[in-house]
PDB file of N, CA and C in Angstrom:
ATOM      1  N   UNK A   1      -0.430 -13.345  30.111  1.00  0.00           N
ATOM      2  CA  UNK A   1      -1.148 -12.540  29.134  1.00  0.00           C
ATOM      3  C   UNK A   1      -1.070 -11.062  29.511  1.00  0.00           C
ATOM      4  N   UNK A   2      -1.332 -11.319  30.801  1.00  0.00           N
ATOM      5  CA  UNK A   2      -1.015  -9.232  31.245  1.00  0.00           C
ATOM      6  C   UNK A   2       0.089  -8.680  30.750  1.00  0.00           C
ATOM      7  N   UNK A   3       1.376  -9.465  31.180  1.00  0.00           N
ATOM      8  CA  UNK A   3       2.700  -8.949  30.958  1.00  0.00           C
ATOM      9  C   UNK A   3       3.136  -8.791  29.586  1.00  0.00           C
ATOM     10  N   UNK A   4       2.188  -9.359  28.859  1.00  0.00           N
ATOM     11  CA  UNK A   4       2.620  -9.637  26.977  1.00  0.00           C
ATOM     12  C   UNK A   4       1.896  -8.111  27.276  1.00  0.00           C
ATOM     13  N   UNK A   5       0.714  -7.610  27.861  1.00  0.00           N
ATOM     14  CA  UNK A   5      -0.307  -6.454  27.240  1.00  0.00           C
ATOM     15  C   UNK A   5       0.413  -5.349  27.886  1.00  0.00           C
ATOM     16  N   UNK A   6       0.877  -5.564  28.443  1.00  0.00           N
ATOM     17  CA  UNK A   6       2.028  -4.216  29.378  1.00  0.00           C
ATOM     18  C   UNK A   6       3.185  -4.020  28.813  1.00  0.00           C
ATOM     19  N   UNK A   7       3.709  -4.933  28.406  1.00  0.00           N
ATOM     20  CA  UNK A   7       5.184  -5.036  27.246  1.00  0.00           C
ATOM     21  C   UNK A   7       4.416  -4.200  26.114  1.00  0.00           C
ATOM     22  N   UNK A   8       3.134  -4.561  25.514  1.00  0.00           N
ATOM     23  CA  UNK A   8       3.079  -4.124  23.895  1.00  0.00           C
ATOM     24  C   UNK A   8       2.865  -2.373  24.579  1.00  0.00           C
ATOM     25  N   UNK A   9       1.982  -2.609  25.559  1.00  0.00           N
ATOM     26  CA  UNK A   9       1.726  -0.911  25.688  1.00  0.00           C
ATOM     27  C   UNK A   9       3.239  -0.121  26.118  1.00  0.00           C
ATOM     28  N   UNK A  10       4.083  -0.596  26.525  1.00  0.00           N
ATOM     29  CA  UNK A  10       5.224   0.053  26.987  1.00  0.00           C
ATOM     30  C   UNK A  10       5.972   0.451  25.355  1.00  0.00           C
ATOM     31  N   UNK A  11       5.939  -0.297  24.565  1.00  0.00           N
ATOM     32  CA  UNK A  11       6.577  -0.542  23.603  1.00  0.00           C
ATOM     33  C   UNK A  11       5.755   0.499  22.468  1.00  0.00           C
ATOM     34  N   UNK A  12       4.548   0.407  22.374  1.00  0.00           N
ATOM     35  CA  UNK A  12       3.555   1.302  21.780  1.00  0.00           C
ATOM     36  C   UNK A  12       4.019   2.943  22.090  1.00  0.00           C
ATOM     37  N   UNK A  13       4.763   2.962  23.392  1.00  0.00           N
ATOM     38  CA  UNK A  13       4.888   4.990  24.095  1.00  0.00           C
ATOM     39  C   UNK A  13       6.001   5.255  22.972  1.00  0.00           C
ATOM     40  N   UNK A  14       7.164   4.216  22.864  1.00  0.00           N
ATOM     41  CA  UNK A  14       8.434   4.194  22.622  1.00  0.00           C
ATOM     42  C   UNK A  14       7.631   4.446  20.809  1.00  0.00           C
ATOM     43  N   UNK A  15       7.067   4.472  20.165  1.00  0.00           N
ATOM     44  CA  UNK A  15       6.917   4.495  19.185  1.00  0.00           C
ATOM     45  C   UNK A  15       7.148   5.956  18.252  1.00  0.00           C
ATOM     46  N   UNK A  16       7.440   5.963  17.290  1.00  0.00           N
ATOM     47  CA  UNK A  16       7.662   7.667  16.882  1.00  0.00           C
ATOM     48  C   UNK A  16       6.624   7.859  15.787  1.00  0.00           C
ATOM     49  N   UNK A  17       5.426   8.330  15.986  1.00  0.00           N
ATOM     50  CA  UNK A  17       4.378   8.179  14.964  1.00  0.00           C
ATOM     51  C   UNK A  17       4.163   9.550  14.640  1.00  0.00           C
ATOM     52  N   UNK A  18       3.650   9.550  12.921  1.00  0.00           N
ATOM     53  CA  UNK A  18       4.350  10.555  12.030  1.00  0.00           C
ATOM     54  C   UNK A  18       2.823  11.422  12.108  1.00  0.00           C
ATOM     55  N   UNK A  19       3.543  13.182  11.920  1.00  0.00           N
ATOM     56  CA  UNK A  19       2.885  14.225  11.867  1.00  0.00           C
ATOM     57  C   UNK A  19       1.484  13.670  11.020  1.00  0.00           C
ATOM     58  N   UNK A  20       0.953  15.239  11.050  1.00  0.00           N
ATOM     59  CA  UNK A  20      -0.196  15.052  10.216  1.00  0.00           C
ATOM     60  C   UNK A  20       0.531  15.135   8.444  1.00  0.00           C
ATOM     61  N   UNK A  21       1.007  16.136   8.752  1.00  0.00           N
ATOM     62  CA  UNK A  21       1.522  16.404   7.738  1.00  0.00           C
ATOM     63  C   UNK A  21       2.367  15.342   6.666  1.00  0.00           C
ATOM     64  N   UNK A  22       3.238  14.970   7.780  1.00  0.00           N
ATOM     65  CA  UNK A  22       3.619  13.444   6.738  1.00  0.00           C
ATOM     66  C   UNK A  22       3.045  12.245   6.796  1.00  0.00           C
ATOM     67  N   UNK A  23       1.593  12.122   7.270  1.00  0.00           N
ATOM     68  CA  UNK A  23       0.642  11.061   7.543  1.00  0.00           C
ATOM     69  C   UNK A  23       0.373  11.496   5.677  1.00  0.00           C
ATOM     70  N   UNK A  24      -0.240  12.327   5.893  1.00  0.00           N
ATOM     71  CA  UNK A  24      -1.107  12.989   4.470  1.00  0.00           C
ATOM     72  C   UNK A  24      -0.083  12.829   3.152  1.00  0.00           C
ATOM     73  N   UNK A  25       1.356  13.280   3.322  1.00  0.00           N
ATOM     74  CA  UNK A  25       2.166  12.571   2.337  1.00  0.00           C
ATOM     75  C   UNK A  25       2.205  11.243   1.835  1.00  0.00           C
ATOM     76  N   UNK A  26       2.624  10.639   2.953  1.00  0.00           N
ATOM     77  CA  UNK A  26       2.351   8.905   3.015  1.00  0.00           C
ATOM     78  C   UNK A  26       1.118   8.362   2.351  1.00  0.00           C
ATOM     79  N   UNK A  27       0.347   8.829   2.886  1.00  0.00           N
ATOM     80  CA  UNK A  27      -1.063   8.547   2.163  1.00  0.00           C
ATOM     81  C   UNK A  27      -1.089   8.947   0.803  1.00  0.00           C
ATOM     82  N   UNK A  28      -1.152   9.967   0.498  1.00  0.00           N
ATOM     83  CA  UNK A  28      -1.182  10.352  -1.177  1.00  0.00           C
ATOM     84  C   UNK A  28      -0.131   9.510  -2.052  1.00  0.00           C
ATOM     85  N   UNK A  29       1.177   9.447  -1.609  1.00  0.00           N
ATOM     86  CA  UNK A  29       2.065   8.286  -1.846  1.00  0.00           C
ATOM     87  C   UNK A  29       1.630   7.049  -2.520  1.00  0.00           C
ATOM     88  N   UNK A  30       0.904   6.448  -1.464  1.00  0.00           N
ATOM     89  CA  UNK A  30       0.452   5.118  -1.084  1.00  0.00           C
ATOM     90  C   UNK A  30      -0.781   4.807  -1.913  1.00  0.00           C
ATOM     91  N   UNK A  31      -1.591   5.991  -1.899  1.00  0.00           N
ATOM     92  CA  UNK A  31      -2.934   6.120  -2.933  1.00  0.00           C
ATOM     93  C   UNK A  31      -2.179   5.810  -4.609  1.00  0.00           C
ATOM     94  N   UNK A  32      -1.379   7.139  -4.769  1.00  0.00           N
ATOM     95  CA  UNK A  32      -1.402   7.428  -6.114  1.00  0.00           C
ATOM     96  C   UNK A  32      -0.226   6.047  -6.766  1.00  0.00           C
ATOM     97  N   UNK A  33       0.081   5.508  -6.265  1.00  0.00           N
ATOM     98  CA  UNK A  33       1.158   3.925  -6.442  1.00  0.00           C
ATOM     99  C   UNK A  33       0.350   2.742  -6.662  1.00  0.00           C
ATOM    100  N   UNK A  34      -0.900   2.763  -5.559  1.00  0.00           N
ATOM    101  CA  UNK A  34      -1.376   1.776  -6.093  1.00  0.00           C
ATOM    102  C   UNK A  34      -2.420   1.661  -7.180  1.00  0.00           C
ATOM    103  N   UNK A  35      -3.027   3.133  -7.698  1.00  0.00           N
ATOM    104  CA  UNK A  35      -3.445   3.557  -8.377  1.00  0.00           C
ATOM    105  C   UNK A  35      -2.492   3.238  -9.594  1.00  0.00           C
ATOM    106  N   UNK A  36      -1.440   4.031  -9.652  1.00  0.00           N
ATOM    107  CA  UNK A  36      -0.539   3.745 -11.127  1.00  0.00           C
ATOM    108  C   UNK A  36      -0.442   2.229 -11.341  1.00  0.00           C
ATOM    109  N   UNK A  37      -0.106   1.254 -10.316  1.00  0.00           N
ATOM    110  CA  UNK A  37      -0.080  -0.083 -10.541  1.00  0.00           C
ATOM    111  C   UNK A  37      -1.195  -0.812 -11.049  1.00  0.00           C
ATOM    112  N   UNK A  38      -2.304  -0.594 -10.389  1.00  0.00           N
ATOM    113  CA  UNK A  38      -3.144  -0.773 -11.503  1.00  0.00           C
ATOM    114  C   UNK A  38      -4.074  -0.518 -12.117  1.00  0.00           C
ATOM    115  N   UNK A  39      -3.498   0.704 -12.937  1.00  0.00           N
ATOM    116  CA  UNK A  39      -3.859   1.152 -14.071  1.00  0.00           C
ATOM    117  C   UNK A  39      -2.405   0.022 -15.047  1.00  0.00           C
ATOM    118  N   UNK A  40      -1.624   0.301 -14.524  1.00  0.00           N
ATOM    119  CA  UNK A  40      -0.769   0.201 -15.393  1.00  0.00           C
ATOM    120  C   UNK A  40      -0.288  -1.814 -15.884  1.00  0.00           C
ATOM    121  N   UNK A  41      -1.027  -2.377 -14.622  1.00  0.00           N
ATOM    122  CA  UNK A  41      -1.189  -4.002 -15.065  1.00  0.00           C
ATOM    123  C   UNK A  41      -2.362  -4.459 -15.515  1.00  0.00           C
ATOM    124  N   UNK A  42      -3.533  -3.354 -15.338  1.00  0.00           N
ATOM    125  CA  UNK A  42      -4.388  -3.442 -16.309  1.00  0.00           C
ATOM    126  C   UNK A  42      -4.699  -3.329 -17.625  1.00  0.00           C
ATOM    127  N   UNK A  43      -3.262  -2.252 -17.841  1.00  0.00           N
ATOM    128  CA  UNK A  43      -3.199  -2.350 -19.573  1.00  0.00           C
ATOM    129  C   UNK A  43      -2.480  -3.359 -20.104  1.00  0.00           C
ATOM    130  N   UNK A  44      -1.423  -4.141 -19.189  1.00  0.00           N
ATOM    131  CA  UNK A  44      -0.690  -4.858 -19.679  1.00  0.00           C
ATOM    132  C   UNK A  44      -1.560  -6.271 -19.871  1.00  0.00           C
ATOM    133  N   UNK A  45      -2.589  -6.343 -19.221  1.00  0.00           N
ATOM    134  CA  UNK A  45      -3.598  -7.790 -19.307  1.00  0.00           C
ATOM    135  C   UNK A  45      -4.337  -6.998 -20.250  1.00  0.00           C
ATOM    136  N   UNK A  46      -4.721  -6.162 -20.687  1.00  0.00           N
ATOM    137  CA  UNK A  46      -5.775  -5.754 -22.024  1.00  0.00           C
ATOM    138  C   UNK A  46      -5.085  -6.350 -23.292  1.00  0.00           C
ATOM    139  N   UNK A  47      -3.748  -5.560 -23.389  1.00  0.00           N
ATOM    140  CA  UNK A  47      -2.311  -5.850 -24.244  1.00  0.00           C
ATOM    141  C   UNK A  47      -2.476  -7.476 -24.629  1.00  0.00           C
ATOM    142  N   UNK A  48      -1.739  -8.426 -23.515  1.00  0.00           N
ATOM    143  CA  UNK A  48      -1.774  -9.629 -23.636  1.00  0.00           C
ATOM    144  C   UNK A  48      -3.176 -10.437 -23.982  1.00  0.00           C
ATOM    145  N   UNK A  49      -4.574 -10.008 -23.006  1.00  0.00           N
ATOM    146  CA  UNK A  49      -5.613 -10.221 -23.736  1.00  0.00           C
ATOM    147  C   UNK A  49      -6.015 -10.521 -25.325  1.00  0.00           C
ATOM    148  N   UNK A  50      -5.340  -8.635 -26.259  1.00  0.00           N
ATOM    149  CA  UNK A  50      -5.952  -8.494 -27.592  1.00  0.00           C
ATOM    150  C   UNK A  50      -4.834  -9.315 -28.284  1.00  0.00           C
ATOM    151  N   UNK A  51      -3.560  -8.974 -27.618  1.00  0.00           N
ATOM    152  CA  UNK A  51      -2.444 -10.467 -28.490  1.00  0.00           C
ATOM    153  C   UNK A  51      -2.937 -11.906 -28.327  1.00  0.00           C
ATOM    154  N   UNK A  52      -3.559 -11.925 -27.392  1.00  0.00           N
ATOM    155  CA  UNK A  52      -3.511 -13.361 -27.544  1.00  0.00           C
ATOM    156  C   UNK A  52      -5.149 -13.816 -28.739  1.00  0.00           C
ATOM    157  N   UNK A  53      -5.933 -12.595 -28.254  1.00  0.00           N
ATOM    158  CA  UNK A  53      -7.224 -12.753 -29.382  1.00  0.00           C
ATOM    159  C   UNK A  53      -6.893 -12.526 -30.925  1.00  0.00           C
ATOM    160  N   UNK A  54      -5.975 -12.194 -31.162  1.00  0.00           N
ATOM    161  CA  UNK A  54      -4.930 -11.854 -32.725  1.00  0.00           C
ATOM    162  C   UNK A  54      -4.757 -13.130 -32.854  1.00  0.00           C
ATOM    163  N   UNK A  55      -4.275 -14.385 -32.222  1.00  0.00           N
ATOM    164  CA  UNK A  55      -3.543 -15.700 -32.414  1.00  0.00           C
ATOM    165  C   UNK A  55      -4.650 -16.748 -32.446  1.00  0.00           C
ATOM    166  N   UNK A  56      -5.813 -16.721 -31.496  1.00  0.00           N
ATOM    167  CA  UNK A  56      -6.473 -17.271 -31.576  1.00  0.00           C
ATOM    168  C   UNK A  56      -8.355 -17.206 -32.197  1.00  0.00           C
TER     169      UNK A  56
END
């Protein structure tokens, strides 16, 4: 178990972790995507919703 926790920490230095600056990109990215997604499969279940209340 030590040697697994000494491997991950050795492996953790080797890592290349991103500025602030492109942390804050990433993030706004990541926000405004899953935001558009759903907004945008929420209209498509409103859509299919009022079609299907038209039929039935």
């Amino acid at each position: 178990m030590f040697k697994f926790l000494k491997n991950v920490s050795r492996e953790m230095k080797k890592v290349s972790w991103p500025k602030g600056k492109e942390l804050t990109s990433y993030t706004v990215v990541v926000i405004s995507t899953v935001v558009f997604m759903a907004v945008f499969f929420g209209l498509i279940d409103l859509g299919i919703s009022e079609l299907l209340n038209l039929f039935f």
